[in-house]
N, C-alpha and C. Protein backbone atom coordinates (compact mmCIF):
# COMPACT_ATOMS: atom_id res chain seq x y z
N UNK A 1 151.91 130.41 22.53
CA UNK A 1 152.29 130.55 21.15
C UNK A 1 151.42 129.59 20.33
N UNK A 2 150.41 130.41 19.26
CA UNK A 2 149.84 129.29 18.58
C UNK A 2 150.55 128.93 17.43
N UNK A 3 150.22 127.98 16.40
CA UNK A 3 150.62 127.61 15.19
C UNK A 3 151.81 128.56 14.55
N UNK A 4 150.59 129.34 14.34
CA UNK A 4 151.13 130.39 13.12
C UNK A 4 152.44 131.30 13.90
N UNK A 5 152.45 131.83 15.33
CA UNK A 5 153.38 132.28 15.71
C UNK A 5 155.31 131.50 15.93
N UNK A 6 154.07 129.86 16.33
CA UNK A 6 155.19 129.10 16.07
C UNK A 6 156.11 129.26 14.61
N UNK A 7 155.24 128.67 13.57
CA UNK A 7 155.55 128.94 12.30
C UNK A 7 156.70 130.37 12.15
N UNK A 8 156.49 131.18 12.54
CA UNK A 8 157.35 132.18 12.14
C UNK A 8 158.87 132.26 13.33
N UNK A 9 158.39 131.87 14.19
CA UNK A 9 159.62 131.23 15.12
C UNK A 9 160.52 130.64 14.25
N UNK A 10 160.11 129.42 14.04
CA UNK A 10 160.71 128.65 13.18
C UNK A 10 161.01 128.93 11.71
N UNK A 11 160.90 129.82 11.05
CA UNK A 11 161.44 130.30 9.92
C UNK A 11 162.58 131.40 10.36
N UNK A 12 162.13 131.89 11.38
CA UNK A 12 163.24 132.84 11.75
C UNK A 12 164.90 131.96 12.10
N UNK A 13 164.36 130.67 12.89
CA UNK A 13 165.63 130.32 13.31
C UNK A 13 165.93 129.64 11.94
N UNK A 14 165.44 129.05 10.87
CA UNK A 14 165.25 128.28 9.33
C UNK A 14 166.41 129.28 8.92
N UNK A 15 165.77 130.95 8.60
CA UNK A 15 166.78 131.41 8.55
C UNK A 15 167.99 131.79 8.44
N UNK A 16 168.31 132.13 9.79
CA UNK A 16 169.49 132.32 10.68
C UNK A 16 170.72 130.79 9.70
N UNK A 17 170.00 129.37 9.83
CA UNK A 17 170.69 128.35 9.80
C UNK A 17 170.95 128.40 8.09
N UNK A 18 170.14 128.63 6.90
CA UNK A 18 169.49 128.57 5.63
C UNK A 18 169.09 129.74 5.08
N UNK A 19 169.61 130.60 4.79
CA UNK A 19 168.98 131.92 3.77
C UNK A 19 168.18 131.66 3.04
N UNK A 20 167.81 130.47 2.07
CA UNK A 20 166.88 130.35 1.43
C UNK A 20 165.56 129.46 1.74
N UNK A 21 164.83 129.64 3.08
CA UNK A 21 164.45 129.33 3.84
C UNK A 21 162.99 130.19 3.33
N UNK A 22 161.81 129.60 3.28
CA UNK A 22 160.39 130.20 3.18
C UNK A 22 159.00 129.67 4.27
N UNK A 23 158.21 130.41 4.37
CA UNK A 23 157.14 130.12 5.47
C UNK A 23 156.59 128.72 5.00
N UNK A 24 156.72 128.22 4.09
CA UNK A 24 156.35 126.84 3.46
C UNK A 24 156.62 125.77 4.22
N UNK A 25 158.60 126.09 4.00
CA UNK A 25 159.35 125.19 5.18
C UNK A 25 159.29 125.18 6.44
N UNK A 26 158.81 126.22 7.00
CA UNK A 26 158.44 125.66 8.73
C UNK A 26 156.86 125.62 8.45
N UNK A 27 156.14 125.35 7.81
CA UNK A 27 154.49 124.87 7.68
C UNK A 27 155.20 123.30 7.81
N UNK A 28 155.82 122.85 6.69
CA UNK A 28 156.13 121.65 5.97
C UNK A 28 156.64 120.68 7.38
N UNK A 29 158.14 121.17 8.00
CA UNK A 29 158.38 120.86 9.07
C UNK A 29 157.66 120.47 9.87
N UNK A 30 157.07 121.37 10.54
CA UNK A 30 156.04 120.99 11.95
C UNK A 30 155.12 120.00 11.28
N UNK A 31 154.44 120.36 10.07
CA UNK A 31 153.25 119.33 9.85
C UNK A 31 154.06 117.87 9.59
N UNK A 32 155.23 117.94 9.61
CA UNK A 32 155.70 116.40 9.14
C UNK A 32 156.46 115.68 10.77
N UNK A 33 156.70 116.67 11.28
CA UNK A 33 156.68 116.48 12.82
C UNK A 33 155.79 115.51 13.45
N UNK A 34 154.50 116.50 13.35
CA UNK A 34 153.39 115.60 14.06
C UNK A 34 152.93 115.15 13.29
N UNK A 35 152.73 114.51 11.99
CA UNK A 35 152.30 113.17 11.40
C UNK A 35 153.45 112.10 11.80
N UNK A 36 154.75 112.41 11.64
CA UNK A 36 155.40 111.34 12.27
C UNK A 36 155.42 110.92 13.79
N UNK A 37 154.92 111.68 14.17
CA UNK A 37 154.76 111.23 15.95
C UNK A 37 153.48 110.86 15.94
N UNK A 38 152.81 111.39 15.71
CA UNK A 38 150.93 110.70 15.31
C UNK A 38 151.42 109.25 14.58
N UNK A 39 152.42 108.55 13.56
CA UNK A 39 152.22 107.71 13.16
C UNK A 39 153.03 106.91 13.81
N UNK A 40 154.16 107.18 14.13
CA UNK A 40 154.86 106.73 15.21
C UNK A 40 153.96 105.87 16.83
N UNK A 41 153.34 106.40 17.43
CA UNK A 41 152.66 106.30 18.00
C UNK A 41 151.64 105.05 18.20
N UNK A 42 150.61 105.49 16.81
CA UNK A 42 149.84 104.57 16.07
C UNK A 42 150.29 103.39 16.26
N UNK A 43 151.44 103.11 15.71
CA UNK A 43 152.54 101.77 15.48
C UNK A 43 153.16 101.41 16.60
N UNK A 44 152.37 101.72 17.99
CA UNK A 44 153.04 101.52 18.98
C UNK A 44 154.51 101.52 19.27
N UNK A 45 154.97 102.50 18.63
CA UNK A 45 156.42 102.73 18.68
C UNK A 45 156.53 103.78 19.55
N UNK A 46 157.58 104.05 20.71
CA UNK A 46 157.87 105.05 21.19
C UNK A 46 158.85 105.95 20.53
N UNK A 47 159.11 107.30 21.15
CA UNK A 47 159.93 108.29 20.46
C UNK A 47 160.88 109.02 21.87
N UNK A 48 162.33 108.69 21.30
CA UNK A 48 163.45 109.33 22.32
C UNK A 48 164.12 109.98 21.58
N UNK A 49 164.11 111.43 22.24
CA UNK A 49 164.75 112.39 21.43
C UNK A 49 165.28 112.96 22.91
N UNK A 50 166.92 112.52 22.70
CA UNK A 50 167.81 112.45 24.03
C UNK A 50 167.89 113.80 24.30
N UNK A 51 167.63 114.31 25.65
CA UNK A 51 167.84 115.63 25.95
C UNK A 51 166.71 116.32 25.92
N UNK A 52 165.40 115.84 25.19
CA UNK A 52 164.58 117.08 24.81
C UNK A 52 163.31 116.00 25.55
N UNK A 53 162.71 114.40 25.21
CA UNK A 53 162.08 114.16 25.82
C UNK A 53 161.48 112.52 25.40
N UNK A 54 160.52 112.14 25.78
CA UNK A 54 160.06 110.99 25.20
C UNK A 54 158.81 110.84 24.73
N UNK A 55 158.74 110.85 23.75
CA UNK A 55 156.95 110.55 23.47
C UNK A 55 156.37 109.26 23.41
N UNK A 56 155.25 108.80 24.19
CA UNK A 56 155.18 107.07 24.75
C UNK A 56 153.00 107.13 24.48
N UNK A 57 152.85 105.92 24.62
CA UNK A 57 151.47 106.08 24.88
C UNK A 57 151.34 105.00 26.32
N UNK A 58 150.59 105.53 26.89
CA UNK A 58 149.85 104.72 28.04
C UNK A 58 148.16 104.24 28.17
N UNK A 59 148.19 103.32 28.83
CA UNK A 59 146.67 102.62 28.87
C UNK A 59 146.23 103.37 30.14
N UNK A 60 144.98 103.62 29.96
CA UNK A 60 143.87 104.48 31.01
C UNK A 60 142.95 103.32 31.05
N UNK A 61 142.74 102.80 32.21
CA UNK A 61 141.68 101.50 32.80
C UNK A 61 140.37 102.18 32.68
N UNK A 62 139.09 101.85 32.75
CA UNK A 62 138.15 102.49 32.67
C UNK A 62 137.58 102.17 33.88
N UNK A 63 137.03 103.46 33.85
CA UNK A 63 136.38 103.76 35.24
C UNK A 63 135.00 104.32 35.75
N UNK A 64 134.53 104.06 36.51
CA UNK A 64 133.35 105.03 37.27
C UNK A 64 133.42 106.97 37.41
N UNK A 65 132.43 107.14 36.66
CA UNK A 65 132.23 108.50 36.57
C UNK A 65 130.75 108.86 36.64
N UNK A 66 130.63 110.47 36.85
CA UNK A 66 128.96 110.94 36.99
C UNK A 66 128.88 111.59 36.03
N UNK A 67 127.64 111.53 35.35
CA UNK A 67 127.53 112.95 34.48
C UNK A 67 126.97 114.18 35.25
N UNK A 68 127.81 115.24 35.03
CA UNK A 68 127.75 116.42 35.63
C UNK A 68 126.04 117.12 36.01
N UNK A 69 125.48 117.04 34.33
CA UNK A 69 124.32 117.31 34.65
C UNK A 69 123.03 116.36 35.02
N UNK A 70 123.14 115.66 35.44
CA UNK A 70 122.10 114.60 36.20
C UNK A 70 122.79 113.81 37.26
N UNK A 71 124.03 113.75 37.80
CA UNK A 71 124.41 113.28 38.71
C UNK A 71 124.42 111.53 38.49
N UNK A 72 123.44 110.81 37.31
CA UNK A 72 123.92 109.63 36.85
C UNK A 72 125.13 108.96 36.73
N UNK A 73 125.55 107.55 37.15
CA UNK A 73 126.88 107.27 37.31
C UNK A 73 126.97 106.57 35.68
N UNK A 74 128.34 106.89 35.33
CA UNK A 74 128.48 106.46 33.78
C UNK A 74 129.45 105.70 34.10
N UNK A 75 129.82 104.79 32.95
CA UNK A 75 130.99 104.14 32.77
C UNK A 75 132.00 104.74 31.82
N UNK A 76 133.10 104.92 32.23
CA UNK A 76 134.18 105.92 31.28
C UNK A 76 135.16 104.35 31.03
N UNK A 77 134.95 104.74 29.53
CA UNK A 77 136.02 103.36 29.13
C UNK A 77 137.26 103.58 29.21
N UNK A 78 137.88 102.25 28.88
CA UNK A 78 139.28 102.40 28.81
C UNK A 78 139.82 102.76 27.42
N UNK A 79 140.98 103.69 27.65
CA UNK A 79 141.54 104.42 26.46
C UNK A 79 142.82 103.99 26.25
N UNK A 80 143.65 104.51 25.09
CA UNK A 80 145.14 104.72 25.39
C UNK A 80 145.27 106.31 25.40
N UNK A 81 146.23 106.60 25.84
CA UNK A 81 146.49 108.45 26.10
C UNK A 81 148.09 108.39 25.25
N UNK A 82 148.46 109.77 24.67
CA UNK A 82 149.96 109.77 24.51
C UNK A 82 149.78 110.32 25.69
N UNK A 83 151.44 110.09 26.14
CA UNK A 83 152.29 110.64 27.10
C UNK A 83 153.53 111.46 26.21
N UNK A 84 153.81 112.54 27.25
CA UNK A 84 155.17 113.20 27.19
C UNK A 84 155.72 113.47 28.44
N UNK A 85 157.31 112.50 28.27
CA UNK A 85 158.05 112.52 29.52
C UNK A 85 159.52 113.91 28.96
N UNK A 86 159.56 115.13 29.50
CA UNK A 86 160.57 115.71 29.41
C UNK A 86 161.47 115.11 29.58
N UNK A 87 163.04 115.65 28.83
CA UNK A 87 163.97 115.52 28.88
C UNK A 87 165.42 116.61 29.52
N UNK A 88 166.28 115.81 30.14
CA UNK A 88 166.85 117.04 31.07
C UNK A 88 167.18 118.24 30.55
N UNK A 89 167.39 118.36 29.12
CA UNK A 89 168.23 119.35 28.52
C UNK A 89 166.31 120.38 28.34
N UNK A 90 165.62 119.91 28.08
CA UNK A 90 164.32 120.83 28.03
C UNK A 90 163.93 121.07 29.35
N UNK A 91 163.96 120.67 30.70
CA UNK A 91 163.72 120.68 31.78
C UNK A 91 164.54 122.04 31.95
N UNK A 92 166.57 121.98 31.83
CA UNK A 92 166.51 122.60 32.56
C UNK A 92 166.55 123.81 31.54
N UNK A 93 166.31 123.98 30.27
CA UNK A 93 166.08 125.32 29.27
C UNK A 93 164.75 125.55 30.37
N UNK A 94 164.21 125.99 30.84
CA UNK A 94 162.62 126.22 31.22
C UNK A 94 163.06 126.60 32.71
N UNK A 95 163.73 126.21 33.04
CA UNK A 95 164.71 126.89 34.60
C UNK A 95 165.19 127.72 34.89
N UNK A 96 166.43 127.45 33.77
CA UNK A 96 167.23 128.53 33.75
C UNK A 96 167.57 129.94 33.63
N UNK A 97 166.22 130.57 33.91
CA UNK A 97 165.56 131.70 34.18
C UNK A 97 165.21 132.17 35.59
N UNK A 98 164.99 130.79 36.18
CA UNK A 98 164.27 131.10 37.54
C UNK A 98 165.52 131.79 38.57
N UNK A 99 165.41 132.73 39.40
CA UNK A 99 166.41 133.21 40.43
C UNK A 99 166.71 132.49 41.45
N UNK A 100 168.05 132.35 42.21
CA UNK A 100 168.04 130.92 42.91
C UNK A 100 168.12 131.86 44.12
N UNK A 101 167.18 131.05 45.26
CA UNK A 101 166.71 132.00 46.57
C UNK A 101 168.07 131.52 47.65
């Protein structure tokens, strides 16, 4: 699901909750979503959203690597990465489909 399909996901359920609900408000939503987790982040703050998951950043050490096309060994620096740790209630939505053998 890209953006825009998302987007209409989310007006549909906007909807359902809000009759006066427009494609604006789930643009507006999501984009204020991920600026607050992008800034969140930034600020070395983590994010727990109980049930659904955690959004964290982690340090990546830098390391020994080749470049593909010359086989030269490079140095790959050290980064920070976000992380996303699921949460049980999204774990088991994503299951609860599967047939139990």
């Amino acid at each position: 699901m890209n953006k825009s399909q998302f987007n209409k996901y989310i007006r549909a359920s906007l909807t359902k909750r809000y009759k006066n609900s427009k494609i604006e408000d789930a643009n507006e939503l999501i984009d204020v979503f991920i600026e607050s987790v992008t800034n969140a982040l930034a600020e070395n703050d983590d994010i727990l959203l109980v049930g659904f998951g955690r959004f964290s950043k982690t340090h990546v050490e830098s390391r020994m690597g080749r470049n593909p096309r010359t086989g030269e060994a490079i140095t790959i620096p050290a980064y920070t990465q976000p992380k996303f740790k699921v949460g049980i209630n999204l774990k088991e939505a994503c299951n609860k489909h599967k047939s139990k053998k």
